[in-house]
Protein backbone atom coordinates (compact mmCIF):
# COMPACT_ATOMS: atom_id res chain seq x y z
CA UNK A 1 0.63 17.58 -16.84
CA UNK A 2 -1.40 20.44 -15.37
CA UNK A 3 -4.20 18.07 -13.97
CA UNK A 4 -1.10 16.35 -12.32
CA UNK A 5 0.33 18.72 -10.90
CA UNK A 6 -3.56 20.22 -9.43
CA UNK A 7 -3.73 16.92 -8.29
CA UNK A 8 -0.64 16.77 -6.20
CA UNK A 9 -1.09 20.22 -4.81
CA UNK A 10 -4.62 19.16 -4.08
CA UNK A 11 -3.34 15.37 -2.39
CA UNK A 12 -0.04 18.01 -0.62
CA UNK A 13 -3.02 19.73 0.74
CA UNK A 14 -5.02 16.80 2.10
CA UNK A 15 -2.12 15.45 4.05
CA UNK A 16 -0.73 18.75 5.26
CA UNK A 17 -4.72 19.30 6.89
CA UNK A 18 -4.46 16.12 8.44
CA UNK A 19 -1.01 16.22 9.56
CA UNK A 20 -2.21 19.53 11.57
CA UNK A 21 -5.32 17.92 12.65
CA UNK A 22 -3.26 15.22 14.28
CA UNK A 23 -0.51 17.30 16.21
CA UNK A 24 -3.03 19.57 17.14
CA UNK A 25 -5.04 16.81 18.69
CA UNK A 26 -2.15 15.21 19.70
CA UNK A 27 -2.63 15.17 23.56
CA UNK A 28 -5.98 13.68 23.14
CA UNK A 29 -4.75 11.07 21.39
CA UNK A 30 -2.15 10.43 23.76
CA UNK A 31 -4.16 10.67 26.57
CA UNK A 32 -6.48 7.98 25.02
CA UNK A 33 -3.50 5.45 24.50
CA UNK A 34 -2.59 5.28 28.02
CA UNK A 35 -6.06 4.98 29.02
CA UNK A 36 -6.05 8.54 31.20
CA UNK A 37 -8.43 8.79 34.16
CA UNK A 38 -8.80 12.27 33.06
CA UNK A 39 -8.71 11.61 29.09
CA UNK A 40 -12.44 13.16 28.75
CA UNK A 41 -11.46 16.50 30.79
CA UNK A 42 -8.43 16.49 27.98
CA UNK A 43 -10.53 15.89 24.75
CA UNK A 44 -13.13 18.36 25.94
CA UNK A 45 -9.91 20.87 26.31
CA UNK A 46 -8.57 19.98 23.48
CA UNK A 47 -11.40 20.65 20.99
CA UNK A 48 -12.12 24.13 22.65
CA UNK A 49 -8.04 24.96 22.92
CA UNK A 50 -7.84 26.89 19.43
CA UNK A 51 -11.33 29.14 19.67
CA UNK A 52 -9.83 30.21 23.30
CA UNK A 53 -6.23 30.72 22.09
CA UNK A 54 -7.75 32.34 19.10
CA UNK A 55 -10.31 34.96 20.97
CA UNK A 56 -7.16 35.58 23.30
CA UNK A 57 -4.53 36.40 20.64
CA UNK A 58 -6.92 38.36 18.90
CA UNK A 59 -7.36 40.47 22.02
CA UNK A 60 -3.96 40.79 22.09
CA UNK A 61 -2.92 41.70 18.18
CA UNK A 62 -1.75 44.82 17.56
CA UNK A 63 -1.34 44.24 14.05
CA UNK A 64 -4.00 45.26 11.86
CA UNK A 65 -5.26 41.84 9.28
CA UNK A 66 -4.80 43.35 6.36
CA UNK A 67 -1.11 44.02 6.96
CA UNK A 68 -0.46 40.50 7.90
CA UNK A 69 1.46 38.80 5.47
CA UNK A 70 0.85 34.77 4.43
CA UNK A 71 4.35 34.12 6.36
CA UNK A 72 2.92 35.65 9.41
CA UNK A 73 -0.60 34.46 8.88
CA UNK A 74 1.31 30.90 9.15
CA UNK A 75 2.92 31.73 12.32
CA UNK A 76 0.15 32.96 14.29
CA UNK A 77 -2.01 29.98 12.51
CA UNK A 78 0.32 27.52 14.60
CA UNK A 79 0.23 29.93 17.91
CA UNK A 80 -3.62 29.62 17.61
CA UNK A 81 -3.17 25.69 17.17
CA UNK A 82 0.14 25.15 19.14
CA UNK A 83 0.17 27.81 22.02
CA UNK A 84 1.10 27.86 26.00
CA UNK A 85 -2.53 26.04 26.40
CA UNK A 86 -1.16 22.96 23.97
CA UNK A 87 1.76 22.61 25.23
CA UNK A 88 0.33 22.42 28.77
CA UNK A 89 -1.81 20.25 27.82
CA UNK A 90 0.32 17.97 25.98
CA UNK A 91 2.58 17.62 29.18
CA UNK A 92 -0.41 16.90 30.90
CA UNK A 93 -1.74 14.17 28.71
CA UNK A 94 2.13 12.94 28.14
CA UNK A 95 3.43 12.89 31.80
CA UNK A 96 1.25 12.83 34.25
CA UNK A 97 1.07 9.30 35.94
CA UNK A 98 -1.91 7.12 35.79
CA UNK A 99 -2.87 5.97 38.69
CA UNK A 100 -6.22 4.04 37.11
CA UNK A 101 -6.59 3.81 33.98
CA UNK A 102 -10.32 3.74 32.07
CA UNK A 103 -10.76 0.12 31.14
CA UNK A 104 -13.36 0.79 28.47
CA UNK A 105 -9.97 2.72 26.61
CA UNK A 106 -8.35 -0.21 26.91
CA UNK A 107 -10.71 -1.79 25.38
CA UNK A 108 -11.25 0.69 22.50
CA UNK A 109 -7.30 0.65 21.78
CA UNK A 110 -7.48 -3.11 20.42
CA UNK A 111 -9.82 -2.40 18.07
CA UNK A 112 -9.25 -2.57 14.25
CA UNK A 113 -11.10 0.82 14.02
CA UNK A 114 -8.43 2.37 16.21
CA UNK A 115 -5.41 0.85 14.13
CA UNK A 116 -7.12 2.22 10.99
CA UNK A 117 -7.56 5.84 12.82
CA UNK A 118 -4.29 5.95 13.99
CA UNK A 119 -2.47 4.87 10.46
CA UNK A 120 -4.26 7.52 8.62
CA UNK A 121 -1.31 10.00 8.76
CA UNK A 122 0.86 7.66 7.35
CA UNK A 123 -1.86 6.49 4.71
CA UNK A 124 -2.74 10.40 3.49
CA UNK A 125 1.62 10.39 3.31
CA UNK A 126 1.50 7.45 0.88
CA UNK A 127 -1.08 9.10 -1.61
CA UNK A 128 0.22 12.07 -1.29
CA UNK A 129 3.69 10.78 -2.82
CA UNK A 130 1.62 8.13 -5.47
CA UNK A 131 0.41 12.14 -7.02
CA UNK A 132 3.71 13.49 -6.50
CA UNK A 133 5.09 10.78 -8.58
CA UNK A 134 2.39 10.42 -11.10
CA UNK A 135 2.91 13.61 -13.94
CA UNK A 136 6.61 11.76 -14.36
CA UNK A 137 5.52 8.21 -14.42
CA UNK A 138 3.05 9.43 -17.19
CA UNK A 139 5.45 11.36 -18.99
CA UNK A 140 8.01 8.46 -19.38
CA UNK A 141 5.58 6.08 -19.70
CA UNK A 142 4.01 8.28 -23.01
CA UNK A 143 7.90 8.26 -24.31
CA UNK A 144 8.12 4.14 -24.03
CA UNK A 145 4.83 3.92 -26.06
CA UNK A 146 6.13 6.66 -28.80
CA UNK A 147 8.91 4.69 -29.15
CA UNK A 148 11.05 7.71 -28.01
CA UNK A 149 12.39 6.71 -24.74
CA UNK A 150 16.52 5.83 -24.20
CA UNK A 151 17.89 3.94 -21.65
CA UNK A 152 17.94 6.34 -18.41
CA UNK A 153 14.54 7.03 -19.17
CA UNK A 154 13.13 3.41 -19.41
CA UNK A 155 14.97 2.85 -16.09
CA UNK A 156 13.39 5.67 -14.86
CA UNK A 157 10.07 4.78 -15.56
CA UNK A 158 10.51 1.08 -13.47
CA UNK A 159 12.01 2.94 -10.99
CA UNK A 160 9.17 5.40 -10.36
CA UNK A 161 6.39 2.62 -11.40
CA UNK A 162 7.48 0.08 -8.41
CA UNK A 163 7.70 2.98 -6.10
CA UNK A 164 4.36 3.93 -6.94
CA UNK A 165 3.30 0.23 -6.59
CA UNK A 166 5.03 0.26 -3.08
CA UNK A 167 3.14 3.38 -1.80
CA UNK A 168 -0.32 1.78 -3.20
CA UNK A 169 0.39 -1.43 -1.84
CA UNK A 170 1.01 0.04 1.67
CA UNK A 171 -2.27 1.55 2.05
CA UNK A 172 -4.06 -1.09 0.54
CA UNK A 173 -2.27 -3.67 3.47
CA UNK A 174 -2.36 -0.98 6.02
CA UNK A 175 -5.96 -1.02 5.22
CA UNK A 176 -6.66 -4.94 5.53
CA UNK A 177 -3.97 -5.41 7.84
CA UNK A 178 -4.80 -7.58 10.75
CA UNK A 179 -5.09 -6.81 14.87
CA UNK A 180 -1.42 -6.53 16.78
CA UNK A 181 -1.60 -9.09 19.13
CA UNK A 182 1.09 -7.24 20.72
CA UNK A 183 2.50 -3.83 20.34
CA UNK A 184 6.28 -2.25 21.38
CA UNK A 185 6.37 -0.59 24.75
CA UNK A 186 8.47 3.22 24.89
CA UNK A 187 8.90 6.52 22.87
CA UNK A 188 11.83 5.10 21.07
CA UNK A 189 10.81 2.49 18.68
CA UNK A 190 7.53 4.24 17.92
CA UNK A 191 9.63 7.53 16.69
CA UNK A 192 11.87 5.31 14.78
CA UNK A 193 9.43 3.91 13.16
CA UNK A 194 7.60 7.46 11.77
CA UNK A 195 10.46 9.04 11.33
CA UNK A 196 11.96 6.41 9.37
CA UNK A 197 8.93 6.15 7.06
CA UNK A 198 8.40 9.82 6.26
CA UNK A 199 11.93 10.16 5.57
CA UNK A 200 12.43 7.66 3.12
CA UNK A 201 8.95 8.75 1.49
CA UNK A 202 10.46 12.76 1.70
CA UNK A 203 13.11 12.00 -0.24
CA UNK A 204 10.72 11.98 -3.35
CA UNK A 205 10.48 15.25 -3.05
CA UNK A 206 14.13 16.67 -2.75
CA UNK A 207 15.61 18.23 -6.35
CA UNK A 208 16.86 15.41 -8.67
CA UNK A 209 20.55 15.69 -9.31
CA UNK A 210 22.19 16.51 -12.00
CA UNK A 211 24.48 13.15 -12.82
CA UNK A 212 26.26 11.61 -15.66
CA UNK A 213 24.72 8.95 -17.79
CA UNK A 214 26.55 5.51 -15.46
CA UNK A 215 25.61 6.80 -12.76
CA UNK A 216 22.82 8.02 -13.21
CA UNK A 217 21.87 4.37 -14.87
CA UNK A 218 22.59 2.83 -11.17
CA UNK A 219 21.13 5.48 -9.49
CA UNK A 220 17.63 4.35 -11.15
CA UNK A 221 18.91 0.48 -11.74
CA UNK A 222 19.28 0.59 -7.19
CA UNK A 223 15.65 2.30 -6.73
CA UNK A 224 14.16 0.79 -9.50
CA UNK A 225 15.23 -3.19 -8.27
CA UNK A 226 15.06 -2.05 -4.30
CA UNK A 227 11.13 -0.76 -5.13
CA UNK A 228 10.09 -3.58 -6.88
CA UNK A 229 11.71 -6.35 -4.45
CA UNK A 230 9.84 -3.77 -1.58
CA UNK A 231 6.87 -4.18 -3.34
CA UNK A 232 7.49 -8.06 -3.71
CA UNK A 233 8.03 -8.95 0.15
CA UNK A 234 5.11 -6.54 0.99
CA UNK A 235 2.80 -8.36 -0.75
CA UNK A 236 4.26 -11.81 0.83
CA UNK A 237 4.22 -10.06 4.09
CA UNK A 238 0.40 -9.69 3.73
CA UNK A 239 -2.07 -8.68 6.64
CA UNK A 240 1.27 -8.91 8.81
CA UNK A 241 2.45 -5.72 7.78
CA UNK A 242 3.45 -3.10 10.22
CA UNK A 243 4.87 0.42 10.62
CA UNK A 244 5.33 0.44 14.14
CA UNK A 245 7.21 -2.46 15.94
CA UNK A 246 3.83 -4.77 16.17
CA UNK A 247 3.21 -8.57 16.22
CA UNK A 248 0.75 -9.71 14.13
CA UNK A 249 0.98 -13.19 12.33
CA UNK A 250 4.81 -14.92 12.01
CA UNK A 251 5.98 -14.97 8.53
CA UNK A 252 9.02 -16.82 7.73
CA UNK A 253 8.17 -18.51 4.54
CA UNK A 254 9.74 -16.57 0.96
CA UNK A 255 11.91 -14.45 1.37
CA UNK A 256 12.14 -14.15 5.37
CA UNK A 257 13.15 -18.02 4.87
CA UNK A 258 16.60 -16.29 4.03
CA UNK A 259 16.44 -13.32 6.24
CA UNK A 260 14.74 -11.97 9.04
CA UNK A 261 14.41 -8.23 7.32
CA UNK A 262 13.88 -8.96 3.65
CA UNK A 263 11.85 -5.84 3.83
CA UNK A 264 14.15 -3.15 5.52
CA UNK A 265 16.85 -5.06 3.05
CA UNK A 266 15.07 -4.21 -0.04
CA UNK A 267 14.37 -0.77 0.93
CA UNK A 268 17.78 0.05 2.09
CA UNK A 269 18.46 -0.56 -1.60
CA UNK A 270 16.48 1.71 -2.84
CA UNK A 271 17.96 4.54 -0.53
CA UNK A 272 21.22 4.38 -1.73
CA UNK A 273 19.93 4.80 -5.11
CA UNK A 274 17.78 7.25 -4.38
CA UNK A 275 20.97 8.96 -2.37
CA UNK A 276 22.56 8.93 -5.44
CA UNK A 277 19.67 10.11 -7.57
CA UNK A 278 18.30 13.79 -5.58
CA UNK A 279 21.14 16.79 -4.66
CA UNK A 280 23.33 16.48 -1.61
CA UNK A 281 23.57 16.90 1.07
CA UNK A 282 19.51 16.31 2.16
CA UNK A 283 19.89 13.35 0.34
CA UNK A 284 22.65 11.99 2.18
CA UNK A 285 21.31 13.02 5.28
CA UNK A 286 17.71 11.82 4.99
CA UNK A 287 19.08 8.27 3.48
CA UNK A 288 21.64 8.20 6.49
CA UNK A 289 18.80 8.68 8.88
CA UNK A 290 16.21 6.07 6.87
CA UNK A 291 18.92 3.25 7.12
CA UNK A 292 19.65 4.29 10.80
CA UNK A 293 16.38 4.32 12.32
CA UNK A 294 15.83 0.67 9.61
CA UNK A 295 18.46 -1.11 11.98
CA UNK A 296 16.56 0.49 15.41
CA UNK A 297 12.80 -0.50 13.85
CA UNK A 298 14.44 -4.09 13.44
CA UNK A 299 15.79 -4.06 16.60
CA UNK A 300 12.68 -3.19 18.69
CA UNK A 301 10.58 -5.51 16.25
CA UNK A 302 12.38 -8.40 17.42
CA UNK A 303 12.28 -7.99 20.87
CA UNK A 304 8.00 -7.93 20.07
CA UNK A 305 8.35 -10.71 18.40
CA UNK A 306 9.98 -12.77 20.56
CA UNK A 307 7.47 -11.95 23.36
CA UNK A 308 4.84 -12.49 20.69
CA UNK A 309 6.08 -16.08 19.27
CA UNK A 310 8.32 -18.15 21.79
CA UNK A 311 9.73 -19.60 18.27
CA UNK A 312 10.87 -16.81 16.90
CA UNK A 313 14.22 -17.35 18.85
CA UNK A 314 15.10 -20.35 16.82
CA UNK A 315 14.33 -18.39 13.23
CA UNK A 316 16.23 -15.76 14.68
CA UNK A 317 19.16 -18.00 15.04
CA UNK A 318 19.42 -20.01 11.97
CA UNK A 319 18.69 -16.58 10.13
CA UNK A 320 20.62 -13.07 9.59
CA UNK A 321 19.26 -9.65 9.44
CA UNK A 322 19.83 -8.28 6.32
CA UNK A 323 22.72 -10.12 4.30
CA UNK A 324 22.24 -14.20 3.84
CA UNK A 325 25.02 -15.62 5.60
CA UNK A 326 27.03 -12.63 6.44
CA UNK A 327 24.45 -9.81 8.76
């Protein structure tokens, strides 16, 4: 248990390094996707932004180091990292119009090592919550062996096993994954999408509740069958697989021969378990916000695909979203 829980401090601190690497180089990243004129000027900046902002809060600090506590340490951490010069610089990158745009960064932005860069956020999120889950899957798993495990904690077992099978699985296919042959256009859809993702995977790490023994049965039955149909359609969904609303291949074989969403289906399954499963009201309110911004993703994915696949409009009328025969 001790090695597990080193190992998800250790995996909590991977992803929270790159997590800050990423906001902080946020406007160079942003200047590269729209292919700024001036996106070398802004990388340059950027990499030189936190030893300025550094030298010149230093110079004016009036509080002496060793009286700083780890609170305020934080805090002036992200003013090094985050200050006037960022934020100038991320309005910059973020709104300025661009009247010619570099072609060569164009160019760069199809490229599968560019997909791969830009997923690894979301990948470092996904290992992060495989540790977080791991000293529990172990510890029930140990039970079922002994012969010592009931009935809430068999289900509990599946239900943490497939989720763990559902985080691997996504880095493993946004690994492999193939080249967008088209990707969604706007702010909207593309904050949707993160948000969506890091909520549902967030919810792992609210407090369990405290329930009685039906409902806490379902609670695990709903995650445990949502994960493991997740996991199922993943794995049919292949090299296709997206975060952001992206056309890749057309898959309407399996389960999408029923629905168009078999995947948002399955996992809005496993939210209301897992709503049912951690302490109100964060769990409400994140598995609110996961099923909301799963009907925008599928919304904005569509209107890809369509542009993507001229036959999508027939699947999408012989089909429903999310219910067979009735949404």
């Amino acid at each position: 248990m001790e090695q597990g829980l080193a190992g998800t401090a250790g995996s909590g601190a991977l992803f929270g390094l790159i997590l800050v690497l990423y906001i902080y180089l946020a406007p160079a990243m942003i200047a590269f996707v729209r292919a700024h004129e001036r996106f070398w000027i802004i990388l340059a900046l950027n990499l030189v932004l936190a030893p300025v902002q550094s030298i010149l809060f230093q110079s004016f600090m009036t509080i002496s180091p060793e009286g700083i506590t780890s609170n305020e340490a934080t805090r002036i951490g992200l003013l090094v990292l985050l200050g006037p010069g960022w934020v100038a610089l991320m309005a910059w990158a973020a709104l300025a119009k661009v009247a010619a745009p570099i072609a060569r960064l164009q160019t760069w932005r199809e490229t599968k090592i560019f997909d791969f860069v830009a997923t690894l956020p979301l990948i470092a999120w996904f290992v992060q919550s495989t540790m977080l889950i791991r000293p529990r899957l172990a510890e029930t798993g140990n039970m079922i062996l002994a012969g010592e495990a009931d009935l809430i904690s068999t289900l509990l077992f599946f239900s943490l096993l497939f989720s763990a099978l559902f985080c691997l699985l996504s880095v493993y296919l946004l690994v492999i994954r193939d080249k967008p042959v088209l990707r969604t256009q706007g702010l909207l859809p593309r904050v949707a999408a993160i948000t969506g993702t890091f909520l549902g995977v967030g919810m792992l790490r609210l407090p369990v509740a405290d329930l009685n023994l039906p409902v806490q049965a379902l609670a695990f039955l709903l995650t445990a069958l949502g994960s493991a149909a997740s996991a199922a359609v993943l794995w049919r969904l292949g090299k296709s697989f997206s975060i952001m609303p992206e056309a890749r291949t057309l898959v309407t074989e399996g389960p999408y021969n029923y629905i168009r969403h078999p995947l948002y289906a399955a996992e809005i399954i496993t939210v209301f378990g897992m709503i049912m499963q951690y302490q109100q009201p964060w769990s409400l309110v994140m598995g609110g916000g996961v099923i909301a911004f799963q009907v925008i993703r599928s919304l904005y994915e569509e209107r890809v695909l369509v542009r993507a696949f001229p036959e999508y409009e027939a699947y999408r009328a012989r089909t429903k979203r999310f219910i067979p025969g009735i949404i």
